[in-house]
C-alpha atoms as a PDB file:
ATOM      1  CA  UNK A   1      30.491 -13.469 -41.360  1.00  0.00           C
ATOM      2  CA  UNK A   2      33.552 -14.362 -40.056  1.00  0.00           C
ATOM      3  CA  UNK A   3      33.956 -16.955 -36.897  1.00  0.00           C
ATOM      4  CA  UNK A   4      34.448 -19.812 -39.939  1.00  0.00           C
ATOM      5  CA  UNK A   5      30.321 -19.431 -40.380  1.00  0.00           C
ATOM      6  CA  UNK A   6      28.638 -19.358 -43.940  1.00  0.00           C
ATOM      7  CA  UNK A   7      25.526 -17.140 -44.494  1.00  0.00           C
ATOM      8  CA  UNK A   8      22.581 -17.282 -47.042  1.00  0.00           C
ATOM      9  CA  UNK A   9      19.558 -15.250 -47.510  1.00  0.00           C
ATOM     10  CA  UNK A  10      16.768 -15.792 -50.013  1.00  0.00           C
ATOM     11  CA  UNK A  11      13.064 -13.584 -50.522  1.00  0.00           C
ATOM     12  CA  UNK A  12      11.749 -15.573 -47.929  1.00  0.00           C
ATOM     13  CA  UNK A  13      14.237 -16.727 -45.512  1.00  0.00           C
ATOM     14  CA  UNK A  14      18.144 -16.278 -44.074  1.00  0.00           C
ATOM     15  CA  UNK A  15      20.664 -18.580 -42.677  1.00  0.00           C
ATOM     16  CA  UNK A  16      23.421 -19.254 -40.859  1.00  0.00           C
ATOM     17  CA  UNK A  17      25.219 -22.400 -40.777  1.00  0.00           C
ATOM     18  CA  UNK A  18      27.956 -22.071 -38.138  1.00  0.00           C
ATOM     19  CA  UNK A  19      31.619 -23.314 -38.356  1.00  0.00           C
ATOM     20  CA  UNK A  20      31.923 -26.467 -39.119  1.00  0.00           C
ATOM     21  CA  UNK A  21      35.084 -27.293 -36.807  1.00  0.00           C
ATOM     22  CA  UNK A  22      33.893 -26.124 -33.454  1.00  0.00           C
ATOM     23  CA  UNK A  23      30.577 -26.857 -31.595  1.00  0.00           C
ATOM     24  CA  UNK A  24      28.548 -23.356 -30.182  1.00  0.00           C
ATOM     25  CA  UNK A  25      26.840 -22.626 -27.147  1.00  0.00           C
ATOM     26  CA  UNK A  26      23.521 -20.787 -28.000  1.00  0.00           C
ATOM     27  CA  UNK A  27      21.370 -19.151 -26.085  1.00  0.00           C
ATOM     28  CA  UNK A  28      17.866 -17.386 -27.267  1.00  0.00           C
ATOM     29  CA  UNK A  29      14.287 -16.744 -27.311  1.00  0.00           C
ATOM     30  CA  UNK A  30      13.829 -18.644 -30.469  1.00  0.00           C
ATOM     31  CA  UNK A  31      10.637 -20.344 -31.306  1.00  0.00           C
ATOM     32  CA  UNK A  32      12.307 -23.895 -31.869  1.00  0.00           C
ATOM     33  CA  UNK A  33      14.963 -24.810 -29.742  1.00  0.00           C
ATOM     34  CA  UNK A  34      15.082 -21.715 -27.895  1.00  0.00           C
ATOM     35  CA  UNK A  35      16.343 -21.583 -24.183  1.00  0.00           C
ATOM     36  CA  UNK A  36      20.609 -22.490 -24.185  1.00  0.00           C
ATOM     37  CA  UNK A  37      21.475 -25.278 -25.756  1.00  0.00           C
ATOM     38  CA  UNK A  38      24.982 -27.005 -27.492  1.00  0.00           C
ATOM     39  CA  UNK A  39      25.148 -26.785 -31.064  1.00  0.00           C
ATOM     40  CA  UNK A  40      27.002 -29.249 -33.191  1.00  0.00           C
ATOM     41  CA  UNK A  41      29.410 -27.899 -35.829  1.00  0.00           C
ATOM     42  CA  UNK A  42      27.697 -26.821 -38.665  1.00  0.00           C
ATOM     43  CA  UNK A  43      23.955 -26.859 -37.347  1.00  0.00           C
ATOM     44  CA  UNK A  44      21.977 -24.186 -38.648  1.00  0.00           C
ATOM     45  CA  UNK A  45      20.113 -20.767 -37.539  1.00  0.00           C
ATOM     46  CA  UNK A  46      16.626 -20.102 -39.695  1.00  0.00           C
ATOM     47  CA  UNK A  47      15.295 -16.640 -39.795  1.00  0.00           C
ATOM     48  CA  UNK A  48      12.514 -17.657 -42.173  1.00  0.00           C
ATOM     49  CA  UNK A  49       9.116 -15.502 -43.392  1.00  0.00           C
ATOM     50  CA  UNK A  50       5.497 -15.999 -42.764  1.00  0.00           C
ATOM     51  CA  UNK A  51       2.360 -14.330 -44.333  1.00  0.00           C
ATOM     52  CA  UNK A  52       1.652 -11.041 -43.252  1.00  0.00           C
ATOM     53  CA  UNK A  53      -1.813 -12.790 -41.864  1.00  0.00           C
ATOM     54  CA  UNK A  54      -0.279 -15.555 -40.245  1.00  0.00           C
ATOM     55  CA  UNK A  55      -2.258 -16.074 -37.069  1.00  0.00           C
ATOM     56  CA  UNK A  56       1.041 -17.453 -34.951  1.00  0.00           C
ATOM     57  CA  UNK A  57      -1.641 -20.643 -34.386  1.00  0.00           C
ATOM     58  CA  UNK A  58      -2.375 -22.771 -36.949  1.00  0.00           C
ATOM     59  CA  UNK A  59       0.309 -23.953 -38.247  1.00  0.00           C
ATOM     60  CA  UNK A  60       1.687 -24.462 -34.878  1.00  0.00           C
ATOM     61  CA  UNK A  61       5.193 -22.324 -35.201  1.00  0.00           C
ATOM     62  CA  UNK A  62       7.786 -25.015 -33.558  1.00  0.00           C
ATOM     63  CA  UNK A  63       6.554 -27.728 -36.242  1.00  0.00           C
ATOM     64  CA  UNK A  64       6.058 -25.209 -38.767  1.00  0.00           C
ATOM     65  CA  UNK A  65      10.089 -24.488 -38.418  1.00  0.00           C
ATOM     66  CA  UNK A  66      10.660 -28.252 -37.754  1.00  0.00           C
ATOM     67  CA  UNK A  67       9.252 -29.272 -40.872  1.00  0.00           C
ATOM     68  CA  UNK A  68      11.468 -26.217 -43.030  1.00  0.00           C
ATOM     69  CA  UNK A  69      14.599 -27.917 -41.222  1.00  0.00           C
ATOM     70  CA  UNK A  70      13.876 -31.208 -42.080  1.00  0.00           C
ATOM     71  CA  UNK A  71      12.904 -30.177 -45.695  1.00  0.00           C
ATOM     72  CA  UNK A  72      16.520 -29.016 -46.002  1.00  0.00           C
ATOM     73  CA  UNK A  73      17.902 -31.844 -44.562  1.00  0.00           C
ATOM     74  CA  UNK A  74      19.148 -30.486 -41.500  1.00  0.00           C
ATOM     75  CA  UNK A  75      18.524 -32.113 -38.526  1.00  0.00           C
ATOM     76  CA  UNK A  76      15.383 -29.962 -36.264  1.00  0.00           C
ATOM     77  CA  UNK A  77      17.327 -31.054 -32.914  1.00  0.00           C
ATOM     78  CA  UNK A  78      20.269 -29.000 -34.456  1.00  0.00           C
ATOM     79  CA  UNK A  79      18.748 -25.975 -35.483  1.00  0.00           C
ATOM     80  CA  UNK A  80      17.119 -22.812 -34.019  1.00  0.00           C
ATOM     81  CA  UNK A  81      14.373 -21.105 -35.743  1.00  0.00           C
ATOM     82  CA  UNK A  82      12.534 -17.575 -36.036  1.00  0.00           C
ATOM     83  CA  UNK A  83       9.846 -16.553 -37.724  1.00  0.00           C
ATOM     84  CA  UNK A  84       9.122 -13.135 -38.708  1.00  0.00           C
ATOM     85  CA  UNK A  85       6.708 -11.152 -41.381  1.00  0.00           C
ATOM     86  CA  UNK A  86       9.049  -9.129 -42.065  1.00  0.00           C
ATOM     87  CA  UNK A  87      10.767  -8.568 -45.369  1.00  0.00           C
ATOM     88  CA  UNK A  88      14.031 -10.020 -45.850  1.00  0.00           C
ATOM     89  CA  UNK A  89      14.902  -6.654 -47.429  1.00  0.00           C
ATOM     90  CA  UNK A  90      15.489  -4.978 -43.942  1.00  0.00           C
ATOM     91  CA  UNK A  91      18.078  -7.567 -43.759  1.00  0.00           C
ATOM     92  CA  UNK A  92      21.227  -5.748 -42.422  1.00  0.00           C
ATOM     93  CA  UNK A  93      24.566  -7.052 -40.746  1.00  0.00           C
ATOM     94  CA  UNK A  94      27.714  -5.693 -38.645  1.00  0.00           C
ATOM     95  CA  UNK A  95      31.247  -6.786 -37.517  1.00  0.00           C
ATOM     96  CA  UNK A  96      33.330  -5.488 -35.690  1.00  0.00           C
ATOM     97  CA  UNK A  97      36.740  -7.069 -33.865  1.00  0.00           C
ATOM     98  CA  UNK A  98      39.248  -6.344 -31.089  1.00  0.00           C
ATOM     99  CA  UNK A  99      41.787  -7.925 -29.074  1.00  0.00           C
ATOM    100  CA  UNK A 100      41.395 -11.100 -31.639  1.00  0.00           C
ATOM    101  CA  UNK A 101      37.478 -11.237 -30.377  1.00  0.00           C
ATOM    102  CA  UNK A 102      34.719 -10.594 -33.486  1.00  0.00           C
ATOM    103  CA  UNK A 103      31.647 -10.179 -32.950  1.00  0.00           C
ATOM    104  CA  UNK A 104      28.869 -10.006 -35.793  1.00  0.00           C
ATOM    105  CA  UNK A 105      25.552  -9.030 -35.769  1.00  0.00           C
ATOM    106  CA  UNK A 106      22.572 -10.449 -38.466  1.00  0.00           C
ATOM    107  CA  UNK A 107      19.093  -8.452 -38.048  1.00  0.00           C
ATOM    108  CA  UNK A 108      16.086  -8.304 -39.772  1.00  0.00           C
ATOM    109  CA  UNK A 109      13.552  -5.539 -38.861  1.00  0.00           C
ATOM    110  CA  UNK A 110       9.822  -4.683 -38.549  1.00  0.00           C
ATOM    111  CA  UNK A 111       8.202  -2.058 -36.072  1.00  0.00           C
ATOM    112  CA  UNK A 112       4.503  -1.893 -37.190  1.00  0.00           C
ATOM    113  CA  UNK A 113       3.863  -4.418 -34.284  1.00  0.00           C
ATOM    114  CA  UNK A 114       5.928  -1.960 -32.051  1.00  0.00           C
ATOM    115  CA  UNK A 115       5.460  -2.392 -28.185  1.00  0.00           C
ATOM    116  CA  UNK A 116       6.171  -0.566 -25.019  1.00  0.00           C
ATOM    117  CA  UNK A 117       7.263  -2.820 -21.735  1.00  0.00           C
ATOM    118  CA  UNK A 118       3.838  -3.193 -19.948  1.00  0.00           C
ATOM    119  CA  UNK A 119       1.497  -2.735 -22.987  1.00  0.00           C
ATOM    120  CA  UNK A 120      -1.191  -5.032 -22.747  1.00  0.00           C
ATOM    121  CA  UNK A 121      -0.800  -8.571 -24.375  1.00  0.00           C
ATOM    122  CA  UNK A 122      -2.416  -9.584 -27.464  1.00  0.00           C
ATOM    123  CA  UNK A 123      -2.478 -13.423 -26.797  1.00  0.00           C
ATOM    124  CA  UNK A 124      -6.146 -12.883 -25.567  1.00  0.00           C
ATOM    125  CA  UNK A 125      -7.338 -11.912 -28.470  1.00  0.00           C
ATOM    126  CA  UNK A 126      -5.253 -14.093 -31.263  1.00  0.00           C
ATOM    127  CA  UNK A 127      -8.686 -16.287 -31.830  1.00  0.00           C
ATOM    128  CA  UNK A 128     -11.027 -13.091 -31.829  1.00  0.00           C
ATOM    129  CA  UNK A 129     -10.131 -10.144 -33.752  1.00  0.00           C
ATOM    130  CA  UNK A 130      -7.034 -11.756 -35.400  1.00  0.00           C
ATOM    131  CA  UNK A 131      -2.924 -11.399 -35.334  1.00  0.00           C
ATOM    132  CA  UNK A 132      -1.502  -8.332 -34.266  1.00  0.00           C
ATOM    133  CA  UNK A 133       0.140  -6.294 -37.509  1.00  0.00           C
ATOM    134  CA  UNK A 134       2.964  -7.552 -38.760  1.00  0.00           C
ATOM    135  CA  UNK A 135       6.061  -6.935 -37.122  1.00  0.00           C
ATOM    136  CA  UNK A 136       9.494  -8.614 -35.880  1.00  0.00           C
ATOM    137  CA  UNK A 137      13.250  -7.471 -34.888  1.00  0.00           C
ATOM    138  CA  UNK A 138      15.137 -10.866 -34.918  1.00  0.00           C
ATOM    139  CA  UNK A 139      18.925 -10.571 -34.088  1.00  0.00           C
ATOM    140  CA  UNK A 140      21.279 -13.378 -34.360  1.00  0.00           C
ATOM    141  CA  UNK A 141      24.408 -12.632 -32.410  1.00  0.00           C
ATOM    142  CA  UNK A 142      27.790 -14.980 -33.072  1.00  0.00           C
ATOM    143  CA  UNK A 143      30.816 -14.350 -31.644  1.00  0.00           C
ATOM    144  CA  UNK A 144      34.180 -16.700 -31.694  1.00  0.00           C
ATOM    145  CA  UNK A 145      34.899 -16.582 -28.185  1.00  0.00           C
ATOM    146  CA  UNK A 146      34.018 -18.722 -25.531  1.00  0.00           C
ATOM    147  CA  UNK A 147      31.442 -16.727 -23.484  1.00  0.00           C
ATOM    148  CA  UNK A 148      31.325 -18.042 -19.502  1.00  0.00           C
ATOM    149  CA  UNK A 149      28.136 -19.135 -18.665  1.00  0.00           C
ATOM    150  CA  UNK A 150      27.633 -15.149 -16.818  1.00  0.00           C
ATOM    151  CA  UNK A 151      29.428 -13.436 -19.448  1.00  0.00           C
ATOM    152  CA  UNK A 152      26.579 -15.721 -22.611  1.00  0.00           C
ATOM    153  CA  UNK A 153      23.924 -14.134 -20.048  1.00  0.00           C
ATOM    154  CA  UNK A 154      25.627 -10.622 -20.006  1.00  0.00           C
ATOM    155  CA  UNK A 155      26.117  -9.950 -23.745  1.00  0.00           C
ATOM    156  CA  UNK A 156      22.987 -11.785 -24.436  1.00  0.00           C
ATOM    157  CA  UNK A 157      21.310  -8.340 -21.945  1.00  0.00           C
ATOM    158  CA  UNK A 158      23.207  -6.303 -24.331  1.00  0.00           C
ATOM    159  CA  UNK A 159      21.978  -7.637 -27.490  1.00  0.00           C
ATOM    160  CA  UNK A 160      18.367  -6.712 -26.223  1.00  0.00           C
ATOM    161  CA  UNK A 161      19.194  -3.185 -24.768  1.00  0.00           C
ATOM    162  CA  UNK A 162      21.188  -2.617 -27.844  1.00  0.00           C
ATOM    163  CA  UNK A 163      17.712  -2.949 -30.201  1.00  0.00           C
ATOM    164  CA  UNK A 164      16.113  -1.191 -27.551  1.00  0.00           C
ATOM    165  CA  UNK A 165      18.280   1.697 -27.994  1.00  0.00           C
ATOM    166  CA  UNK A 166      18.016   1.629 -31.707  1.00  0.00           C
ATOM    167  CA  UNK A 167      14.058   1.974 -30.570  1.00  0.00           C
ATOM    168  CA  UNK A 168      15.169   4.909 -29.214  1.00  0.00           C
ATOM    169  CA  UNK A 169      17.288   6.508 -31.605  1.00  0.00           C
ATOM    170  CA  UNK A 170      14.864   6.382 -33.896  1.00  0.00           C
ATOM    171  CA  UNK A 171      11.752   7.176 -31.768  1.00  0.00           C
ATOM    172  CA  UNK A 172       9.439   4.493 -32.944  1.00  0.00           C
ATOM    173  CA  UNK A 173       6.233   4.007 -30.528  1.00  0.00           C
ATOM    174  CA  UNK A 174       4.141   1.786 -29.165  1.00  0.00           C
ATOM    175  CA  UNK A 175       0.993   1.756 -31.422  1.00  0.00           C
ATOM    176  CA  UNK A 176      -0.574   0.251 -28.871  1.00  0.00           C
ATOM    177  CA  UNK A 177      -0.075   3.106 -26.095  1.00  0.00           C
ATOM    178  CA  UNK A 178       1.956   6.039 -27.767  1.00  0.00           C
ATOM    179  CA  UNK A 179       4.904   5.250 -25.321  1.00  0.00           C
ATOM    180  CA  UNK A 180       8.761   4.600 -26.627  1.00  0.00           C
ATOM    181  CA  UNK A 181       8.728   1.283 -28.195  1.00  0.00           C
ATOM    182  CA  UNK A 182      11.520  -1.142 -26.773  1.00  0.00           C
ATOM    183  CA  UNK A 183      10.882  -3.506 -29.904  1.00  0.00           C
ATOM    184  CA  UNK A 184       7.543  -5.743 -30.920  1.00  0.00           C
ATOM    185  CA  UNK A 185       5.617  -8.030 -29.457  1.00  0.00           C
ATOM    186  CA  UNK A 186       7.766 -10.611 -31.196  1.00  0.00           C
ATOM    187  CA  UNK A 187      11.271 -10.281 -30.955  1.00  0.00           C
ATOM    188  CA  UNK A 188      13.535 -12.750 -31.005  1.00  0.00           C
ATOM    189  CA  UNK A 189      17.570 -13.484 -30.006  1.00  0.00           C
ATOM    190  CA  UNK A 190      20.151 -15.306 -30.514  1.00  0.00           C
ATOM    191  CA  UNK A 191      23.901 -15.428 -29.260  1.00  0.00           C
ATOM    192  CA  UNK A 192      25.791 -18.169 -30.510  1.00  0.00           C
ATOM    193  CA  UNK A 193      29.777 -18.428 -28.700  1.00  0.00           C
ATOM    194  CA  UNK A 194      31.575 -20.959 -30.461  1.00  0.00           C
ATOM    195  CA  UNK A 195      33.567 -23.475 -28.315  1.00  0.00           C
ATOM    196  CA  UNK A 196      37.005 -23.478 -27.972  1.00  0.00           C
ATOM    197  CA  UNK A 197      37.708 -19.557 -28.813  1.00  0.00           C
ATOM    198  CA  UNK A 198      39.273 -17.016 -26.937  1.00  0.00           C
ATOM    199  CA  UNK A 199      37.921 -17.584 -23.703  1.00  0.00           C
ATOM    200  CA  UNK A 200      35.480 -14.419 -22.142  1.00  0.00           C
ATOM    201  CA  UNK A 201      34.788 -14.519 -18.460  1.00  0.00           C
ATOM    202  CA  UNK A 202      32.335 -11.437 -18.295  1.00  0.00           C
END
């Protein structure tokens, strides 16, 4: 993966462990620990599966994930976690580097949930008529410089119009209202910028 950071992926879940010699500064929409947070070195990011009929209620998601940490020994307070139904086989990831910057990108992929910005919410009817379909883009973003606090905001923007774009490349819509499809109801992302790289103002 590059940045000093391991990777592992398995039928039912992927993970990153970063470098182990510098902490990160995260920052995502993750179900546990989401928001931005410091990292330790080595602490963990779990993409992990759920059935195609999970109901996103019972089991509650955050302890759901807490509980997979702790069963691998890995402390929950050091770890962010997504769920998704999709299939680790849409698993794909990309590097790229310049000027002594990489940047690598980890993305799993399902669109049958596919939304448009200002479809209606399904949270209303979760205990009625059932889950959406299954569907989740999940990106983890790590890069070995030290993002600013504006420039972890900035390329965190990016990472979102950047799987909106891929939306739109490949013309996947909304099955809710027929409109372009900026991703699922969902997504998740994370950017992790590990301390003490080259230093990124914007």
């Amino acid at each position: 993966l590059g940045c000093g950071c391991a990777f592992d992926a398995s039928e039912t879940r992927a993970t990153v462990t970063l470098a182990p010699a510098a902490s990160w500064l995260a920052l995502s929409s993750a179900v546990l620990n989401g928001g931005a947070i410091t990292l330790q070195p080595g602490a963990h990011v779990l993409n992990a599966t759920v059935p195609a009929d999970y109901d996103g209620v019972s089991p509650e998601p955050t302890a759901l994930l807490r509980d997979w940490a702790e069963a691998e020994g890995w402390s929950s307070e050091s770890c962010i976690g997504l769920l998704t139904a999709a299939s680790m086989r849409t698993l794909r990831i990309a590097s790229r580097s310049a000027d002594g910057v990489t940047v690598t990108a980890i993305v799993t992929a399902g669109i049958t949930n596919a939304r448009a910005a200002g479809d209606d919410a399904d949270y209303f009817v979760l205990r009625t008529v059932g889950a959406p379909p299954p569907g989740t883009i999940n990106t983890i973003v790590l890069t070995d410089a030290q993002l600013s606090p504006a420039a972890l905001v900035e390329a965190f923007a990016l990472a979102v119009e950047s799987k909106c774009a891929a939306c739109a490349d490949l013309g996947i819509v909304s099955v809710k209202s027929g409109r372009p499809a900026q991703g699922t109801g969902t997504d998740c992302t994370v950017l992790c910028s590990q301390v003490g790289g080259t230093p990124v103002r914007y």
